[in-house]
C-alpha atoms as a PDB file:
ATOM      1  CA  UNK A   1       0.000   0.000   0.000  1.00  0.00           C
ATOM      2  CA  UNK A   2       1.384   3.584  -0.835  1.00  0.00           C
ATOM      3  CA  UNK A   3       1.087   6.119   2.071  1.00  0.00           C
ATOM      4  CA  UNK A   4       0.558   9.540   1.848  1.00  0.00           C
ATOM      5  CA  UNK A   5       1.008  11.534   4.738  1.00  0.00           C
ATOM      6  CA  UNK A   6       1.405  14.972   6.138  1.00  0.00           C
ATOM      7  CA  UNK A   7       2.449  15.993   9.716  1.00  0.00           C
ATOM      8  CA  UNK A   8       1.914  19.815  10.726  1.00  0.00           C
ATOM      9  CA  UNK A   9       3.893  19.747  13.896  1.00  0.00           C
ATOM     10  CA  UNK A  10       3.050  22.510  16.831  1.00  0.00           C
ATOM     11  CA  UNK A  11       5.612  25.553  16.853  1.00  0.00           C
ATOM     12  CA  UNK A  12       6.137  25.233  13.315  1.00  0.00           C
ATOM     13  CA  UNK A  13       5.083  28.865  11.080  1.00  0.00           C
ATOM     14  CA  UNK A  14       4.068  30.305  14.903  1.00  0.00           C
ATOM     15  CA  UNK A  15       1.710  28.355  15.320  1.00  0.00           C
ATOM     16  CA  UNK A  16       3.071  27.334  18.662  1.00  0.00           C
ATOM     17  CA  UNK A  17       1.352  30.449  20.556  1.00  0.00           C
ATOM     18  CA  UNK A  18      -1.723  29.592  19.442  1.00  0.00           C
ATOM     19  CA  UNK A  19      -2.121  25.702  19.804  1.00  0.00           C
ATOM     20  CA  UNK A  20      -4.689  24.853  22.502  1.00  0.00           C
ATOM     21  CA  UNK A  21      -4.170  21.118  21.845  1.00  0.00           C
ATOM     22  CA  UNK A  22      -4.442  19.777  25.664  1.00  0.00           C
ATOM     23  CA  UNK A  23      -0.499  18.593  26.392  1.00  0.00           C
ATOM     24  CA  UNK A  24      -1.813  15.474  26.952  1.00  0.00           C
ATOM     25  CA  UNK A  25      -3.632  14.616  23.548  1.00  0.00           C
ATOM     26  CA  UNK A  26      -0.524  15.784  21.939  1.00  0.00           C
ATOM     27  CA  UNK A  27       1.297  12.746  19.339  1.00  0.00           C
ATOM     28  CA  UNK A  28       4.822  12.094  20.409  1.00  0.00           C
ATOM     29  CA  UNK A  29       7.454  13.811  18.573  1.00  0.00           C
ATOM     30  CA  UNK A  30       8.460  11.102  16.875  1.00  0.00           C
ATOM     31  CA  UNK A  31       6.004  11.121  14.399  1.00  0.00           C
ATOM     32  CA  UNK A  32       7.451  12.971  11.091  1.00  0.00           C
ATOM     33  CA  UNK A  33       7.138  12.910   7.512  1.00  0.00           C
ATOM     34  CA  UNK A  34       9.860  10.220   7.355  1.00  0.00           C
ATOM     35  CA  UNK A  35       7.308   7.686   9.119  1.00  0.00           C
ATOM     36  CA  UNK A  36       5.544   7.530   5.889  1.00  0.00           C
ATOM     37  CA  UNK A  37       6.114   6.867   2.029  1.00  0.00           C
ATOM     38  CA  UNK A  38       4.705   9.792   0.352  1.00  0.00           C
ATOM     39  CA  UNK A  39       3.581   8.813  -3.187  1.00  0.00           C
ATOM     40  CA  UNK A  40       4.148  11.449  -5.734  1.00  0.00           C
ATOM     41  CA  UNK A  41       3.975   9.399  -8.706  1.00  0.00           C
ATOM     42  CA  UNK A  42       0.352   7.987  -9.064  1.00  0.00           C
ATOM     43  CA  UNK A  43      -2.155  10.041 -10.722  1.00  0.00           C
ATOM     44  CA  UNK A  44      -5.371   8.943  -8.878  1.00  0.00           C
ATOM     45  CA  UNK A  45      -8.320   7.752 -10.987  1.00  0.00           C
ATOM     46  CA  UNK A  46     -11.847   6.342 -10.954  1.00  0.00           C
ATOM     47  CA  UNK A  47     -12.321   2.942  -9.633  1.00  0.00           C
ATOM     48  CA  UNK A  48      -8.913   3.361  -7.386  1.00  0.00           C
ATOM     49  CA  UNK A  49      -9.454   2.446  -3.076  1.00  0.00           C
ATOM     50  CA  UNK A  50      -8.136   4.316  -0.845  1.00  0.00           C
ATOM     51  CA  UNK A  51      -7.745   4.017   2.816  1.00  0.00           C
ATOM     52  CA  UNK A  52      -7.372   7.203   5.037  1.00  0.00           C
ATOM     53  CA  UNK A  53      -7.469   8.768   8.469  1.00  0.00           C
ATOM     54  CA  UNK A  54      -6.551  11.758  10.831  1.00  0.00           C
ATOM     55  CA  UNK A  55      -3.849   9.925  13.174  1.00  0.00           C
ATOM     56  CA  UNK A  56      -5.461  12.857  15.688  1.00  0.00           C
ATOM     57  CA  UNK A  57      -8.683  10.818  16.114  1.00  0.00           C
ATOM     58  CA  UNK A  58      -6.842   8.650  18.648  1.00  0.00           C
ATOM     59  CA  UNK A  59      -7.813  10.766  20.940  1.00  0.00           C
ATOM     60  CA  UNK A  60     -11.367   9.984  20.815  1.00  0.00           C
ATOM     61  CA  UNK A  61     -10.119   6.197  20.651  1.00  0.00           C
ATOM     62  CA  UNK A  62     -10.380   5.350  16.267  1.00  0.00           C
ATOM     63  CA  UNK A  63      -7.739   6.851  14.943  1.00  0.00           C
ATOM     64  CA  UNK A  64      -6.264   3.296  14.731  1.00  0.00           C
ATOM     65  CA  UNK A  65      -9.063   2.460  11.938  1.00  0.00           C
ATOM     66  CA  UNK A  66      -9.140   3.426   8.655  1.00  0.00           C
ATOM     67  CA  UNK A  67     -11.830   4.854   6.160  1.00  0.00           C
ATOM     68  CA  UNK A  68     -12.028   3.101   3.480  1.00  0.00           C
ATOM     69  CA  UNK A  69     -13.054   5.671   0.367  1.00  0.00           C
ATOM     70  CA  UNK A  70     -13.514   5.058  -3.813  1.00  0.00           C
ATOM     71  CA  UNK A  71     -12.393   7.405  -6.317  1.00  0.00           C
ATOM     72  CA  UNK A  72     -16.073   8.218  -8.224  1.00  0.00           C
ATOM     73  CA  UNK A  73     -16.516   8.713 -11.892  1.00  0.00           C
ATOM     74  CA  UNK A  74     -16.653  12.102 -11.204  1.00  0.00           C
ATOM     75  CA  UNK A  75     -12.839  11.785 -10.035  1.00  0.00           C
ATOM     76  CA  UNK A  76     -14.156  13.010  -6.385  1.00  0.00           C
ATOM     77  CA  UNK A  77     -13.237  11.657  -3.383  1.00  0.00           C
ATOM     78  CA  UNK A  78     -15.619  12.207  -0.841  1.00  0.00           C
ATOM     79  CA  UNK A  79     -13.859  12.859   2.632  1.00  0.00           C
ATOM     80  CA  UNK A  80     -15.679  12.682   6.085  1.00  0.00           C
ATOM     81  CA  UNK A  81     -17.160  16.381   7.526  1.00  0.00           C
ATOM     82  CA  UNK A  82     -15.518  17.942   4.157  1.00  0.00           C
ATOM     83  CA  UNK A  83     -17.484  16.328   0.840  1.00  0.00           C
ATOM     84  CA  UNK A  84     -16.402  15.709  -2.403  1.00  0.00           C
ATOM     85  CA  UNK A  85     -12.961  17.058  -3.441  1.00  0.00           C
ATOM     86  CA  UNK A  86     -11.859  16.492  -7.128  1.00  0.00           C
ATOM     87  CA  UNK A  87      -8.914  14.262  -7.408  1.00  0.00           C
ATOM     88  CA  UNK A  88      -8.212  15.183 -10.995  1.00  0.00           C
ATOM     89  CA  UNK A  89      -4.727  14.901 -11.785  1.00  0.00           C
ATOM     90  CA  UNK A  90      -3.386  14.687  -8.076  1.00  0.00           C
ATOM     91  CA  UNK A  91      -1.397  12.284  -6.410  1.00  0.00           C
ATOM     92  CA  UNK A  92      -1.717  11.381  -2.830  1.00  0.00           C
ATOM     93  CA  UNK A  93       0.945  13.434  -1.705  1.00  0.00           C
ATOM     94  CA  UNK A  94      -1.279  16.752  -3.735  1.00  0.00           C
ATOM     95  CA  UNK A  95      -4.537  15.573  -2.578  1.00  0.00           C
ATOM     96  CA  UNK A  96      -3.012  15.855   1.338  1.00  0.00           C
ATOM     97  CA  UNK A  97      -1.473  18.623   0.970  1.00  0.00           C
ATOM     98  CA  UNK A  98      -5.116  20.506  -0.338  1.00  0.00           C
ATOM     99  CA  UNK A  99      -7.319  18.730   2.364  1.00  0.00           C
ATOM    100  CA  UNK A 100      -5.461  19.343   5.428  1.00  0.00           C
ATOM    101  CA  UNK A 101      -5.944  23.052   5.732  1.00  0.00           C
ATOM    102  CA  UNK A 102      -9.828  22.459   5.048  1.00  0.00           C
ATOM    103  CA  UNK A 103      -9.387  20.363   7.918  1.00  0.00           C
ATOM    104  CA  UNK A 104      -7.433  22.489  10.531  1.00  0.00           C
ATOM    105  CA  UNK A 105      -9.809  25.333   9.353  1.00  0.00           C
ATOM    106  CA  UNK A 106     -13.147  23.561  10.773  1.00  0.00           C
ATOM    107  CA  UNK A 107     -11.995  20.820  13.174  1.00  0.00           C
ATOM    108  CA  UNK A 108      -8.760  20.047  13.767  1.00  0.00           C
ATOM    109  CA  UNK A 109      -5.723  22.674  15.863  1.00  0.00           C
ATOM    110  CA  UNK A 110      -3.307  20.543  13.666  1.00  0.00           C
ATOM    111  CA  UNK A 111      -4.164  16.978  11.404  1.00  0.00           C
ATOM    112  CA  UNK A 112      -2.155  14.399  10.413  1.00  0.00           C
ATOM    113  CA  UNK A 113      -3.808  13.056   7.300  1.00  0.00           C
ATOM    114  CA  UNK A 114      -2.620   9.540   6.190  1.00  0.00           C
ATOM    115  CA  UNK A 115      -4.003   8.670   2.441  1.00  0.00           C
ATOM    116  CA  UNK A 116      -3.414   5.271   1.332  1.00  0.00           C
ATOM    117  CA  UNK A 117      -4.134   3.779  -2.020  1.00  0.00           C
ATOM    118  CA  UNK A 118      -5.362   0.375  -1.273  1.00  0.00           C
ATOM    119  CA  UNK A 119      -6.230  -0.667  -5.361  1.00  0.00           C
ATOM    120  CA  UNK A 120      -5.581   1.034  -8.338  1.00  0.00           C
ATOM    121  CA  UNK A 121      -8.311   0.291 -11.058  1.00  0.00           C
ATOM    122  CA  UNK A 122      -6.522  -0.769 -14.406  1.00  0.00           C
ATOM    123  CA  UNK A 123      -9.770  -0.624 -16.507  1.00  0.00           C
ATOM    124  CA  UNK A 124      -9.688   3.212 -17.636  1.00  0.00           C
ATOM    125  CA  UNK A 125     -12.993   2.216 -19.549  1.00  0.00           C
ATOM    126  CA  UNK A 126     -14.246   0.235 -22.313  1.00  0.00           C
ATOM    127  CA  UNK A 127     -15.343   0.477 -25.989  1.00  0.00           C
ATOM    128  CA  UNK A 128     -17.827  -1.048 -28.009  1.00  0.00           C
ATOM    129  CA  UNK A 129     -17.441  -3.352 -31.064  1.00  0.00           C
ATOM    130  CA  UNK A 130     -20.776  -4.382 -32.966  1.00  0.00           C
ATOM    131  CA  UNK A 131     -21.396  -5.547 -36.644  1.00  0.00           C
ATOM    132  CA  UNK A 132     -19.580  -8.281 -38.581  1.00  0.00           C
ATOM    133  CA  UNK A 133     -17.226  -9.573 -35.542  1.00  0.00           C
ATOM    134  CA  UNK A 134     -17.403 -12.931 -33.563  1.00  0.00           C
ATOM    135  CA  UNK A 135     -18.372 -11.588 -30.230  1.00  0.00           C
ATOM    136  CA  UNK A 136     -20.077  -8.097 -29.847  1.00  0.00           C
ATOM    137  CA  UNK A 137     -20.289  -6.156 -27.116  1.00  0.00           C
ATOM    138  CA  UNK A 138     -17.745  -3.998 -24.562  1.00  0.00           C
ATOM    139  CA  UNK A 139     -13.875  -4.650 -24.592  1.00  0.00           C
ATOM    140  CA  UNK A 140     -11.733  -3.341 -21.427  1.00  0.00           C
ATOM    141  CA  UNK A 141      -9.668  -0.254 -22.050  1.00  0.00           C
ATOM    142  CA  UNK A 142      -6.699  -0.986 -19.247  1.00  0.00           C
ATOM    143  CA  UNK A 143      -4.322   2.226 -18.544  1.00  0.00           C
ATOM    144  CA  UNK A 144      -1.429   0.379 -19.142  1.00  0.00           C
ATOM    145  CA  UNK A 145      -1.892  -1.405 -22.539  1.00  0.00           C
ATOM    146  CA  UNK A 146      -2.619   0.758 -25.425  1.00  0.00           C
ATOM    147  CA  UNK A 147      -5.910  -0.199 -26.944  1.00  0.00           C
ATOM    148  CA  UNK A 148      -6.168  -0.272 -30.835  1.00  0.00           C
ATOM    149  CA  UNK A 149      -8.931  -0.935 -33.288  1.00  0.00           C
ATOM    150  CA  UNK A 150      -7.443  -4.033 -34.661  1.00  0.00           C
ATOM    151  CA  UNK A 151      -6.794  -5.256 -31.245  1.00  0.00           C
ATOM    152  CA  UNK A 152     -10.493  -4.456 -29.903  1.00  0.00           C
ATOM    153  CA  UNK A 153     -11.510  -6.486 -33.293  1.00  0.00           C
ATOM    154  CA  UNK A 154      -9.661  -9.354 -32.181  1.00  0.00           C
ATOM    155  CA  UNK A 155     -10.454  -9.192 -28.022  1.00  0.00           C
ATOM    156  CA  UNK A 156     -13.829  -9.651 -30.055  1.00  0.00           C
ATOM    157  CA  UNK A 157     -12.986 -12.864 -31.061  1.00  0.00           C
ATOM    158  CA  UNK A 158     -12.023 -11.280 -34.835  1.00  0.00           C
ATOM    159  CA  UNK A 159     -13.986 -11.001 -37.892  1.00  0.00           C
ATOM    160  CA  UNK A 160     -17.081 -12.870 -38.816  1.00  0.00           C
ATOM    161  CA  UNK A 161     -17.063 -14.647 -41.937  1.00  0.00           C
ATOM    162  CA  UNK A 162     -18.584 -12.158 -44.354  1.00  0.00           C
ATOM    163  CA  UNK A 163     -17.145  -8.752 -42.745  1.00  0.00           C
ATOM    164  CA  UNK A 164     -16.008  -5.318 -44.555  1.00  0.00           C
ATOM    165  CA  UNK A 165     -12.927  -4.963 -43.312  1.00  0.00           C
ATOM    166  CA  UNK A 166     -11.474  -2.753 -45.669  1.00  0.00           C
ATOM    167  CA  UNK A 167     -14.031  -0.111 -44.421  1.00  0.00           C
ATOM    168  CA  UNK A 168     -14.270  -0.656 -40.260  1.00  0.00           C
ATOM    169  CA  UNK A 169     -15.459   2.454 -38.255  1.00  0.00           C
ATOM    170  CA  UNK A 170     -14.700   4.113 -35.579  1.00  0.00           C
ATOM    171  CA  UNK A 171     -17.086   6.620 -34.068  1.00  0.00           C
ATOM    172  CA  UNK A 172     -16.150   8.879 -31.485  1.00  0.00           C
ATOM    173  CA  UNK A 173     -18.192  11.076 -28.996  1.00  0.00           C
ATOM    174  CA  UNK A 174     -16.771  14.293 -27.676  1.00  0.00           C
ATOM    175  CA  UNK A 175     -17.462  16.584 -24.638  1.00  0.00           C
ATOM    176  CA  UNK A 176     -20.463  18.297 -25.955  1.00  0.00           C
ATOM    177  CA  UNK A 177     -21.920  15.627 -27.972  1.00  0.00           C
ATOM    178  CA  UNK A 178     -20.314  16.120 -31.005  1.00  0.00           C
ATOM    179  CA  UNK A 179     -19.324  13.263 -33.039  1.00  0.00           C
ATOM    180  CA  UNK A 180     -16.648  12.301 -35.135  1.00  0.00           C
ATOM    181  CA  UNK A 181     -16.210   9.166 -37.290  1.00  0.00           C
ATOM    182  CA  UNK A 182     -13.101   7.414 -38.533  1.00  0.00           C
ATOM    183  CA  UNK A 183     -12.390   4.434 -41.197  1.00  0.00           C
ATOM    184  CA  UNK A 184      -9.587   1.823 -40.841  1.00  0.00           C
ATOM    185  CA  UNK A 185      -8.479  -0.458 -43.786  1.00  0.00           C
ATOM    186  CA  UNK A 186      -8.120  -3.788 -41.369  1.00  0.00           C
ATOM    187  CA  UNK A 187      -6.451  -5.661 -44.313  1.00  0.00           C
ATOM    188  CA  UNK A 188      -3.779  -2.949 -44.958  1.00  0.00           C
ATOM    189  CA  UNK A 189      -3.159  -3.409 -41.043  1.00  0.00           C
ATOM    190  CA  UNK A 190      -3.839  -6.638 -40.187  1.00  0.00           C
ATOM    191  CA  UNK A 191      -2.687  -8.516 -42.888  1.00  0.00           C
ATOM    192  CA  UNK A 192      -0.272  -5.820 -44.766  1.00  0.00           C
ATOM    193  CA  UNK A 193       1.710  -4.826 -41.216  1.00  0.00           C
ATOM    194  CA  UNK A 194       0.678  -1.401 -42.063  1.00  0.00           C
ATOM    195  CA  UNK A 195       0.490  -0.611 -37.794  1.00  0.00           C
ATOM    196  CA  UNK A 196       0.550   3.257 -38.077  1.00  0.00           C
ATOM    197  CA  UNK A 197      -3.111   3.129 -39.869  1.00  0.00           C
ATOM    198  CA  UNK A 198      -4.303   1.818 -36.915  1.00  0.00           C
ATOM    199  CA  UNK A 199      -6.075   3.914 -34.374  1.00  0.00           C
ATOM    200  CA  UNK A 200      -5.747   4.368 -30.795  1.00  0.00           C
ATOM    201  CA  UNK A 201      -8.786   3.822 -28.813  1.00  0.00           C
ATOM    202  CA  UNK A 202     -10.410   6.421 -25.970  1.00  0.00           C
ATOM    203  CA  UNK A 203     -12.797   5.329 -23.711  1.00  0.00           C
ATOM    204  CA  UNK A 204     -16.645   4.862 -25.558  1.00  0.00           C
ATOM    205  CA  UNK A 205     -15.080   4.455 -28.851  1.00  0.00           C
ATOM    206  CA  UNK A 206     -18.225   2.382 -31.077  1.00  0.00           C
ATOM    207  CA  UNK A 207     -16.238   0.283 -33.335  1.00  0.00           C
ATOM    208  CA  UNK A 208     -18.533  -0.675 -36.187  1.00  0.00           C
ATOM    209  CA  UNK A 209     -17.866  -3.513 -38.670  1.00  0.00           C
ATOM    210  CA  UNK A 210     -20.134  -3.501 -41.912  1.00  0.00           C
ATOM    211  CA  UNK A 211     -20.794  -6.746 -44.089  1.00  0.00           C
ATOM    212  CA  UNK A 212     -19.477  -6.631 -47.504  1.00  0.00           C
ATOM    213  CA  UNK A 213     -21.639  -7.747 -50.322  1.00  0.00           C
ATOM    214  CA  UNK A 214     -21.850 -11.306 -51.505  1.00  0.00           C
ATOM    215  CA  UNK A 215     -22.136 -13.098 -54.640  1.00  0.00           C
ATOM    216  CA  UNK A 216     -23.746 -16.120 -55.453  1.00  0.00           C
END
């Protein structure tokens, strides 16, 4: 599990003179940045688990347990007492570093937020093949593995016996509704090696593969 964590330690920007945190509640110095892993490199995305908590809830005895939160479609994370925040490209390390004020500013004389990302979702979405193909229906999008049209076609099981594919579409939807279509030559790529007129897929790309006419 990557940590994310933040410590705001008392005397630290003058803060000292104005910390009523009862000496007895207070964490032992000890606790520093260097306690946790602070991950910088993961851009946080729908789908992904997180775990988090204010290590300052121990003193109302469940600071010890975790919340256990899902990044939304929305790319929100919705924290306890403070709502949805957008997690849109932030890391852990960001996304502490923006909630803790909101948290000192309401309900906390200092917090310690610990983030935590328990899962990170590899399905950035799917697209849709339909027509002419073995197997219709959605194909996976993962963020790591480059999704192209003649590799949807055959996660689709591949052609059906009497499909077009010198003419497969691609139609794509745009914020705002506007639509734009494409047309791949499958036999220059597939069977010709020609793998730069392929296309690169986005999330709710409709692949559509037409029959070609047949004569008996």
């Amino acid at each position: 599990m990557w940590l994310c964590g933040m410590m705001l330690l008392l005397g630290v920007a003058g803060r000292a003179a104005t910390d009523t945190t009862p000496s007895g509640n207070t964490p032992p110095a000890s606790n520093n940045n260097s306690n946790y892993v602070l991950d910088d490199k993961h851009i946080l995305s729908p789908g992904d688990r997180v775990s988090f908590r204010i290590l300052e809830d121990r003193m109302f005895g469940d600071g010890d347990h975790s919340t256990n939160l899902v990044v939304a479609d929305s790319r929100e994370l919705e924290f306890p007492m403070i709502g949805r925040i957008s997690v849109t490209n932030k890391t852990c390390k960001q996304l502490v570093a923006e909630i803790t004020p909101l948290y000192e500013k309401e309900y906390y004389v200092r917090a310690t937020v610990v983030l935590g990302v328990d899962m990170v979702n590899k399905i950035r979405g799917r697209v849709y093949v339909a027509g002419a193909v073995k197997t219709q229906g959605p194909v996976d999008l993962m963020f790591d593995e480059p999704l192209t049209v003649g590799r949807a076609i055959l996660k689709a099981g591949g052609f059906g016996d009497f499909a077009d594919q010198k003419r497969v579409k691609v139609i794509r939807t745009h914020q705002g509704g506007k639509k734009e279509t494409f047309e791949v030559n499958m036999v220059d790529v597939l069977e010709k090696g020609k793998s730069d007129l392929d296309i690169v897929l986005e999330p709710d790309d409709y692949i559509q593969v037409g029959q070609r006419g047949v004569n008996f």
